[in-house]
C-alpha atoms as a PDB file:
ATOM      1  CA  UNK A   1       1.701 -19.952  -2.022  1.00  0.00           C
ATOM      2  CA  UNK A   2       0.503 -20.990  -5.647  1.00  0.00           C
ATOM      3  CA  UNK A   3      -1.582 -17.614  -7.223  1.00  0.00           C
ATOM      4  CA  UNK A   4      -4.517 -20.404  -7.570  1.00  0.00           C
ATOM      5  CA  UNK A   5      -4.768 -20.806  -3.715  1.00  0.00           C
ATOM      6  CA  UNK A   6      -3.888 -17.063  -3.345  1.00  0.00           C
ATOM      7  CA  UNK A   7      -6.846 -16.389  -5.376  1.00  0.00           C
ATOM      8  CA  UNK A   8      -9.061 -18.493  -3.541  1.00  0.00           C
ATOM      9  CA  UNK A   9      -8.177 -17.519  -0.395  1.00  0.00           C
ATOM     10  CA  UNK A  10      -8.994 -13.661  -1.135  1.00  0.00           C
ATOM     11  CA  UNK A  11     -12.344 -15.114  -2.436  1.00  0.00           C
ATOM     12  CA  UNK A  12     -13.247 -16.701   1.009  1.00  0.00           C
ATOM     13  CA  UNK A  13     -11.943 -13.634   2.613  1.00  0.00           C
ATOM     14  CA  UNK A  14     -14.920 -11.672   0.324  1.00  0.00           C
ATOM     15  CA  UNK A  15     -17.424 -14.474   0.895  1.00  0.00           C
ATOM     16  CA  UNK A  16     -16.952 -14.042   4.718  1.00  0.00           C
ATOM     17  CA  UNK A  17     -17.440 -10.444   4.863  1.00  0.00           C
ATOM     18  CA  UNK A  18     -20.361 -10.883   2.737  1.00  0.00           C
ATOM     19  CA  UNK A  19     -21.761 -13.121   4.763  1.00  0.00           C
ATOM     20  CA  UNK A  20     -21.643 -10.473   7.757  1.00  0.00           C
ATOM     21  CA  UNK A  21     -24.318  -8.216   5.224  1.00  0.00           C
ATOM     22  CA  UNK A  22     -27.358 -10.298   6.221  1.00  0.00           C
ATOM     23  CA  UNK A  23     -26.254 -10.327   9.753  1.00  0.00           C
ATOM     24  CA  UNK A  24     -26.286  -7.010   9.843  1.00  0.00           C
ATOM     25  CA  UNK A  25     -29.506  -6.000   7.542  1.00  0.00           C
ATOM     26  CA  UNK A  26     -31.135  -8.923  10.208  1.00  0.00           C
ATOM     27  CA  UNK A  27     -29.650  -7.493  13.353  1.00  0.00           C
ATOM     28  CA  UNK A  28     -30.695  -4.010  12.897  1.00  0.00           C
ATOM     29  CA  UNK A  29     -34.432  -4.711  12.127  1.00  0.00           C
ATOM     30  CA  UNK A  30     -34.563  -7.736  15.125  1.00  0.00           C
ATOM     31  CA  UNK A  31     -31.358  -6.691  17.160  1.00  0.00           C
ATOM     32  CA  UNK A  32     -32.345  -9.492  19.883  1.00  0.00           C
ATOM     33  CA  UNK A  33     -30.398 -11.296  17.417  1.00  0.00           C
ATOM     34  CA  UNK A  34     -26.900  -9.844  18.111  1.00  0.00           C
ATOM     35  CA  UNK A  35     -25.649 -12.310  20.692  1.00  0.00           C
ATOM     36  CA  UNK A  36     -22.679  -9.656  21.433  1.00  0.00           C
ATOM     37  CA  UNK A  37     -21.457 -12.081  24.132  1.00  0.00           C
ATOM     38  CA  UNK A  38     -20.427 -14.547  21.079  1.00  0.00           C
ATOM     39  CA  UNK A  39     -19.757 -12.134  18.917  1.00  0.00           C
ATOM     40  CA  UNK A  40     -16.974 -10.439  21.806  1.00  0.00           C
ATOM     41  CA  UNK A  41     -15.258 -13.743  21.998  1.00  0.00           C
ATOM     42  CA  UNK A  42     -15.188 -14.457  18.855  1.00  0.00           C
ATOM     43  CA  UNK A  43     -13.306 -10.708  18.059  1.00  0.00           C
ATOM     44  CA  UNK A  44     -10.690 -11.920  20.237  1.00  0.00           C
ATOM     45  CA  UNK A  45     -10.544 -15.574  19.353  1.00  0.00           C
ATOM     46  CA  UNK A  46     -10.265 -13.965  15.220  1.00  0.00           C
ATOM     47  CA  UNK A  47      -7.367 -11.691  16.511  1.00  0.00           C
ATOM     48  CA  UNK A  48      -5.781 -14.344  17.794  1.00  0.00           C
ATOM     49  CA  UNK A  49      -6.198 -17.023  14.886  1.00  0.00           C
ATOM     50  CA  UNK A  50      -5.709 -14.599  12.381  1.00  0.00           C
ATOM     51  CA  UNK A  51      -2.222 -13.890  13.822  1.00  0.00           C
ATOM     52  CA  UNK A  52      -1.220 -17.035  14.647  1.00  0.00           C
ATOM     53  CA  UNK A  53      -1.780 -18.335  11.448  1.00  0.00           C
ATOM     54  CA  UNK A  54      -0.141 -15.538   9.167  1.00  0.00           C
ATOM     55  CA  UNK A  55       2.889 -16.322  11.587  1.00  0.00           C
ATOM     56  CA  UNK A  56       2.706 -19.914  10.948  1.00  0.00           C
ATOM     57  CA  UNK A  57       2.010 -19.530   7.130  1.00  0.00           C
ATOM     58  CA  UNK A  58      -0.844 -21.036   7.440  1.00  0.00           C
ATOM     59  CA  UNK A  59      -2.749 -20.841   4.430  1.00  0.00           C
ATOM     60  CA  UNK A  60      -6.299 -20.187   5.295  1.00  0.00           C
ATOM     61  CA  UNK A  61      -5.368 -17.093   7.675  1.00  0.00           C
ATOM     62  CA  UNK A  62      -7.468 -14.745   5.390  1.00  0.00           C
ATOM     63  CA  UNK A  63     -10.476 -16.699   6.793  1.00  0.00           C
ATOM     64  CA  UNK A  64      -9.747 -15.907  10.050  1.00  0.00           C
ATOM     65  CA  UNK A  65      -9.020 -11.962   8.819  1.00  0.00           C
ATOM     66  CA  UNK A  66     -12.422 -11.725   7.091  1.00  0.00           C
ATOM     67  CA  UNK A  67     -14.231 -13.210  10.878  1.00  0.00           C
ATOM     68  CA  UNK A  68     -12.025 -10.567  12.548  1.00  0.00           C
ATOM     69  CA  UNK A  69     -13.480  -7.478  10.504  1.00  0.00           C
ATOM     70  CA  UNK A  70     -16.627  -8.957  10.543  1.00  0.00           C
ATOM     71  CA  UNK A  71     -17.304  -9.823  14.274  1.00  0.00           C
ATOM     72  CA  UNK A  72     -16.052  -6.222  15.405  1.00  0.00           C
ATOM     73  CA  UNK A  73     -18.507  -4.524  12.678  1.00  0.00           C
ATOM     74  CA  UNK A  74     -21.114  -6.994  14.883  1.00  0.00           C
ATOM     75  CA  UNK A  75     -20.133  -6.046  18.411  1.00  0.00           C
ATOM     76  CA  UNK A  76     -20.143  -2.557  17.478  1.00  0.00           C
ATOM     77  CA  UNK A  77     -23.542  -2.763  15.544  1.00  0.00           C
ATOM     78  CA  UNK A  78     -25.102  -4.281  18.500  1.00  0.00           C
ATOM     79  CA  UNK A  79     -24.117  -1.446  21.282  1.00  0.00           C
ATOM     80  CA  UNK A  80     -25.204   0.961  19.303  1.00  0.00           C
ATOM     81  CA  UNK A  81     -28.373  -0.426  18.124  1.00  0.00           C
ATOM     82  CA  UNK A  82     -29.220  -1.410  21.904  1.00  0.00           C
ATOM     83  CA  UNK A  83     -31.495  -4.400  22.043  1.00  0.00           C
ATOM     84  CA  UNK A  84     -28.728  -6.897  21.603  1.00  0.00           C
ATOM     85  CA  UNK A  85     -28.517 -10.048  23.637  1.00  0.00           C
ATOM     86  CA  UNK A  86     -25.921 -10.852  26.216  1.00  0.00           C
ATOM     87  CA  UNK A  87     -27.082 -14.469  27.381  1.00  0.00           C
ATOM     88  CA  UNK A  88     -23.650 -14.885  30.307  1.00  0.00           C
ATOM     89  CA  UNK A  89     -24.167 -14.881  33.730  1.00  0.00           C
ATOM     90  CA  UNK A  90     -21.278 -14.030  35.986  1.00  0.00           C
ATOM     91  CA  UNK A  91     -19.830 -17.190  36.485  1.00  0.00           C
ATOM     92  CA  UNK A  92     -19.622 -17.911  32.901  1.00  0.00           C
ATOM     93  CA  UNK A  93     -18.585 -14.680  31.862  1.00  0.00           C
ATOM     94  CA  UNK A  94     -15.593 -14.963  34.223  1.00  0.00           C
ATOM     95  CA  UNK A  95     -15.078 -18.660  32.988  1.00  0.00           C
ATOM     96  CA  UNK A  96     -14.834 -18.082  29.091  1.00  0.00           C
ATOM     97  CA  UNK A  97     -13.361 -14.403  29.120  1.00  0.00           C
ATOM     98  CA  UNK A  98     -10.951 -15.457  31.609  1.00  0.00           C
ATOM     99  CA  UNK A  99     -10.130 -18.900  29.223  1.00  0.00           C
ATOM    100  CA  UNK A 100     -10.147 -17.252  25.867  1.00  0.00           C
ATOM    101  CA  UNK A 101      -8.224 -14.467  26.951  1.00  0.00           C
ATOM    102  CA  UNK A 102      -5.695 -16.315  28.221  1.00  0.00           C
ATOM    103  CA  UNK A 103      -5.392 -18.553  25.743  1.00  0.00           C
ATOM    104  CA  UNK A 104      -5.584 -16.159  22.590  1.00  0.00           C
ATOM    105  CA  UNK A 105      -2.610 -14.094  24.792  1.00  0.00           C
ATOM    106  CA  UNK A 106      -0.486 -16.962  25.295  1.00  0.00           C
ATOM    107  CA  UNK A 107      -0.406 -17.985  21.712  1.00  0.00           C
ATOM    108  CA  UNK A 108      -0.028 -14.968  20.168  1.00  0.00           C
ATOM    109  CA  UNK A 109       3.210 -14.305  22.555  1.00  0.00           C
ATOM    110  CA  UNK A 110       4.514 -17.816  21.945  1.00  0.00           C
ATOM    111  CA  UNK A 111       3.897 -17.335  18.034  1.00  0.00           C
ATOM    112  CA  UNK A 112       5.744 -13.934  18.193  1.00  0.00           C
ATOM    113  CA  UNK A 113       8.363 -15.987  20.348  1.00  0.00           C
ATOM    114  CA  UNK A 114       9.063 -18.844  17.749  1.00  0.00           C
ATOM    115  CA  UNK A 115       8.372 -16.527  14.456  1.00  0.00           C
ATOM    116  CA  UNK A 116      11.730 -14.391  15.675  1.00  0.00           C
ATOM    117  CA  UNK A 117      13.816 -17.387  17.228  1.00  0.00           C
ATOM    118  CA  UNK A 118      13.453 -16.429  20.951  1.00  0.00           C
ATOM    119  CA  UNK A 119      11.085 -19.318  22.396  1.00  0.00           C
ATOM    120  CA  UNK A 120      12.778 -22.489  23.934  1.00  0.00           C
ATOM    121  CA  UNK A 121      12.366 -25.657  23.924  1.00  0.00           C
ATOM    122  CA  UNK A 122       9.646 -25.530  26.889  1.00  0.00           C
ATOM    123  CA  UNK A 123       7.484 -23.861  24.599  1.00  0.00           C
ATOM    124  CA  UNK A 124       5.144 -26.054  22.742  1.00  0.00           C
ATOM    125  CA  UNK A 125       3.421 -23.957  19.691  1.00  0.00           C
ATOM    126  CA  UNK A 126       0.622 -26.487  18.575  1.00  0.00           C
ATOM    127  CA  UNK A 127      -0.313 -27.589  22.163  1.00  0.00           C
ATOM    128  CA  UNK A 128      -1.886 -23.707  22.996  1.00  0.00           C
ATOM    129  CA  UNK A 129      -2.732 -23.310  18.717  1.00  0.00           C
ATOM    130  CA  UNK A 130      -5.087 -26.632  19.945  1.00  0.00           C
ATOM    131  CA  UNK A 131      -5.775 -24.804  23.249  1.00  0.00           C
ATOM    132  CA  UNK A 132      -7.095 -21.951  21.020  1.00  0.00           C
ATOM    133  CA  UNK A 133      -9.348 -24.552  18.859  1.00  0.00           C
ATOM    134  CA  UNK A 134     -10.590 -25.973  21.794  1.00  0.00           C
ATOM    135  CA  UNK A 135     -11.201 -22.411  23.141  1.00  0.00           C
ATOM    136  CA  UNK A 136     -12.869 -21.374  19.900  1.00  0.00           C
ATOM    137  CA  UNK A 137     -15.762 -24.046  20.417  1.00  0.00           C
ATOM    138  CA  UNK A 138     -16.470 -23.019  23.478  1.00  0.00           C
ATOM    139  CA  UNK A 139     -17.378 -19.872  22.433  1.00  0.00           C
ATOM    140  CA  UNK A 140     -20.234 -21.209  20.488  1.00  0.00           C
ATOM    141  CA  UNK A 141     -22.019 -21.488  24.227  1.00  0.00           C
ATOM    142  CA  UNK A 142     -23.748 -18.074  24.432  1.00  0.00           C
ATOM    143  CA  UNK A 143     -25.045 -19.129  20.400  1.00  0.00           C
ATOM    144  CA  UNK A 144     -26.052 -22.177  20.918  1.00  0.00           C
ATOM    145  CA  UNK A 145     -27.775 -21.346  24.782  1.00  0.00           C
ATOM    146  CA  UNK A 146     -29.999 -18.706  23.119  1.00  0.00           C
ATOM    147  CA  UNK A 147     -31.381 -21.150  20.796  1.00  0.00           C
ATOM    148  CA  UNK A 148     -31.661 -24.025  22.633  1.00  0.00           C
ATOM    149  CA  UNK A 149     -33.592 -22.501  24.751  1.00  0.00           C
ATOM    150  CA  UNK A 150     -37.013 -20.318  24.600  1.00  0.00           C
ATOM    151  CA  UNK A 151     -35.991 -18.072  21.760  1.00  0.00           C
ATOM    152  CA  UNK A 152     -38.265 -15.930  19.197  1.00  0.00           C
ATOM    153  CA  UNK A 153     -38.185 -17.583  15.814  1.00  0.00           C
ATOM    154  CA  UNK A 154     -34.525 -16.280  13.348  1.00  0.00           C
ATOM    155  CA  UNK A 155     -35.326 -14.299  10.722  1.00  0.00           C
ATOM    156  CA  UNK A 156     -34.228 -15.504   7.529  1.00  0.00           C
ATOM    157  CA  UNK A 157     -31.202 -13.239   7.011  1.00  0.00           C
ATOM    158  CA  UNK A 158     -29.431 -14.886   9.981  1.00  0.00           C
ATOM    159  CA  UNK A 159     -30.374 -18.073   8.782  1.00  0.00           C
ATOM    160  CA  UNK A 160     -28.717 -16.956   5.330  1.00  0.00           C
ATOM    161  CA  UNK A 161     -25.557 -15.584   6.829  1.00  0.00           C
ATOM    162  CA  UNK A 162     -24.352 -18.422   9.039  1.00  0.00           C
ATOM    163  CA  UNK A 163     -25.414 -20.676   5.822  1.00  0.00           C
ATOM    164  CA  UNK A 164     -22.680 -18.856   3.680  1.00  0.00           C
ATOM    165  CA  UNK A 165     -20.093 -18.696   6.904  1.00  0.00           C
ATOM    166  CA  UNK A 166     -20.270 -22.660   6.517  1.00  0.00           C
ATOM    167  CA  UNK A 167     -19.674 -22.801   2.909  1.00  0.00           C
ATOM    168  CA  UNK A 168     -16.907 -19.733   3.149  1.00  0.00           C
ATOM    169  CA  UNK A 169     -15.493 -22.286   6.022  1.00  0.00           C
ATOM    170  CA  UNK A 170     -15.840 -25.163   3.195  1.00  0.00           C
ATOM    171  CA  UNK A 171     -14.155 -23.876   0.249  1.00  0.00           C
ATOM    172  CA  UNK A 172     -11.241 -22.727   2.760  1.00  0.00           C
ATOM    173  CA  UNK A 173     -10.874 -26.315   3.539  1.00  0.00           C
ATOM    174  CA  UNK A 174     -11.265 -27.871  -0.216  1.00  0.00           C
ATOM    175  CA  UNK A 175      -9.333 -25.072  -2.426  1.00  0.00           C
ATOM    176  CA  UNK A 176      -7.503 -22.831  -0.051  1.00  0.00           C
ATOM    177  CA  UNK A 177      -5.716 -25.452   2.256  1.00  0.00           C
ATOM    178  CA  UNK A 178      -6.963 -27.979  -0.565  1.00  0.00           C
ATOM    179  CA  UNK A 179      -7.040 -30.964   2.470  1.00  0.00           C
ATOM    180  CA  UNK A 180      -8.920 -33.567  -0.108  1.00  0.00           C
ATOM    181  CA  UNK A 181      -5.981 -33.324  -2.309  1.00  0.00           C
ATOM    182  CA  UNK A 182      -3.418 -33.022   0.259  1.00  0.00           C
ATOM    183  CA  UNK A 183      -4.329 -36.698   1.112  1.00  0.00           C
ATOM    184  CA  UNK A 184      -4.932 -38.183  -2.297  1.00  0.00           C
ATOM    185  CA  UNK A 185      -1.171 -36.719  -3.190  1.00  0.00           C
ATOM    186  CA  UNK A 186      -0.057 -37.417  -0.132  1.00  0.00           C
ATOM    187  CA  UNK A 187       2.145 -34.306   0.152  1.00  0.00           C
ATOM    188  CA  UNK A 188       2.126 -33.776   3.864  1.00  0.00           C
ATOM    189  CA  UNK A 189       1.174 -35.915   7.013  1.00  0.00           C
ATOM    190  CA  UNK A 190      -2.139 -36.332   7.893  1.00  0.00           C
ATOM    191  CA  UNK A 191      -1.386 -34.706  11.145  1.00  0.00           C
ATOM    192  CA  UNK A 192       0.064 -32.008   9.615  1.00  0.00           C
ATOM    193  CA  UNK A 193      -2.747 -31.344   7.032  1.00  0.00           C
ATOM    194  CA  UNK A 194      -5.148 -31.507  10.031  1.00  0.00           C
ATOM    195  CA  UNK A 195      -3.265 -28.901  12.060  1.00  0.00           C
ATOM    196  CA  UNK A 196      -3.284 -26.419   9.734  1.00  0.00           C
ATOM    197  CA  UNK A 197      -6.996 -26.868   8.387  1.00  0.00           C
ATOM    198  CA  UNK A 198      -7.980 -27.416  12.267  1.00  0.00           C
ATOM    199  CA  UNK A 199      -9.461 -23.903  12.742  1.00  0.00           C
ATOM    200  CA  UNK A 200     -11.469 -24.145   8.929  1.00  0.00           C
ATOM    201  CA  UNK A 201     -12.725 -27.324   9.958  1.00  0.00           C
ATOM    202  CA  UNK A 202     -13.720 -27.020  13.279  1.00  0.00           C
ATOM    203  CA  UNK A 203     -15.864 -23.889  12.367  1.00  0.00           C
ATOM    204  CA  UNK A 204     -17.433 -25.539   9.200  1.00  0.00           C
ATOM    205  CA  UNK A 205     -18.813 -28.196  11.886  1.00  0.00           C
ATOM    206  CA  UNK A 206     -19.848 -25.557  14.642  1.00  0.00           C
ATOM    207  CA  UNK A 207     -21.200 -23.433  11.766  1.00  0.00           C
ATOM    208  CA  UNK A 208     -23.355 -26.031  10.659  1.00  0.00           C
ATOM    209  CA  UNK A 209     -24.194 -27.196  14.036  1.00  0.00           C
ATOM    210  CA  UNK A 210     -25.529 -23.945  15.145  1.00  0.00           C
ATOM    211  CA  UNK A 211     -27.573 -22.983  11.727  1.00  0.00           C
ATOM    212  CA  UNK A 212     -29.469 -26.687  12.577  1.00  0.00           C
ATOM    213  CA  UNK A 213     -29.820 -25.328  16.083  1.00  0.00           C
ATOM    214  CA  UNK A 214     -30.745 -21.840  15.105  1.00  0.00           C
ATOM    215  CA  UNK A 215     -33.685 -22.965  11.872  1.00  0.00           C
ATOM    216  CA  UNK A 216     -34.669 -26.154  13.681  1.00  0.00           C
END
């Protein structure tokens, strides 16, 4: 990895931690705010994604490392400030636990598998990485239910902190995994590009999605 991406990549890792410090200075005065039923999944989903891609050499894996840090700072910030919400019923607690769980498990033993030569040929890597994007959007229900609904107007430091997760997410994609000039220098396949920035670019979108959601 060039030091230039290197670089980068440690600088989205700081802008995504940093991004956590409104979160947190917001969730402690209006801790109705901690949705600690996203911010669970999204531990586990982090683990997952942040393993999978350092296995992979996936460039934009310290993304995924700063979300990891980050989300369990959340979770634990929320049960011990009490006050948090937790928007699941039972149905759909057993419906995206169970998912994401199984998911985030499979990959990470398949990864492990095909990182020290063991898998066979059964085992399809970027068919349960996809899995784990697909997974990974569905944990933006419990977000995007709270606001959709009734909800009590976001302060402004949430609003701030899921504005710099989406442009942490963005610079990942432009000078970490640097997909614009992958495709003007055509140095890998489009599909490939795409797989690798899959998990940047699917949260930029979902990021952005849910700050419209969340200030609208």
């Amino acid at each position: 990895m060039p030091n230039n991406q290197r670089f980068w990549g440690w600088v989205v890792f700081a802008m995504c931690i940093g991004a956590y410090t409104p979160l947190v200075i917001g969730g402690w005065q209006h801790p109705i705010e901690i949705n600690v039923a996203c911010f669970s999944l999204w531990l586990i989903l982090t683990m997952m994604f942040m393993i999978t891609m350092k296995l992979k050499k996936f460039e934009g894996w310290r993304l995924a490392l700063g979300y990891l840090i980050g989300n369990a700072a959340m979770v634990v910030l929320g049960v011990s400030r009490g006050g948090y919400t937790f928007n699941l019923g039972l149905a759909e607690k057993v419906v995206l636990y169970g998912i994401i769980s199984t998911v985030c498990l499979w990959t990470i033993v398949g990864t492990v598998k095909t990182a020290i030569g063991t898998t066979d040929k059964r085992w399809d890597p970027n068919i349960i990485y996809w899995g784990g994007i697909t997974a990974d959007i569905l944990s933006f229900y419990p977000q995007l239910k709270q606001y959709f609904g009734p909800h009590e107007r976001p302060t402004v430091w949430l609003i701030i902190g899921w504005t710099l997760f989406g442009v942490g997410a963005l610079v990942n994609i432009i000078k970490v995994e640097r997909l614009p000039d992958i495709f003007v220098k055509k140095e890998k396949t489009v599909l490939s590009a795409l797989n690798e920035s899959a998990f940047s670019i699917e949260n930029f979108v979902f990021i952005i999605l849910t700050t419209i959601v969340m200030a609208r």
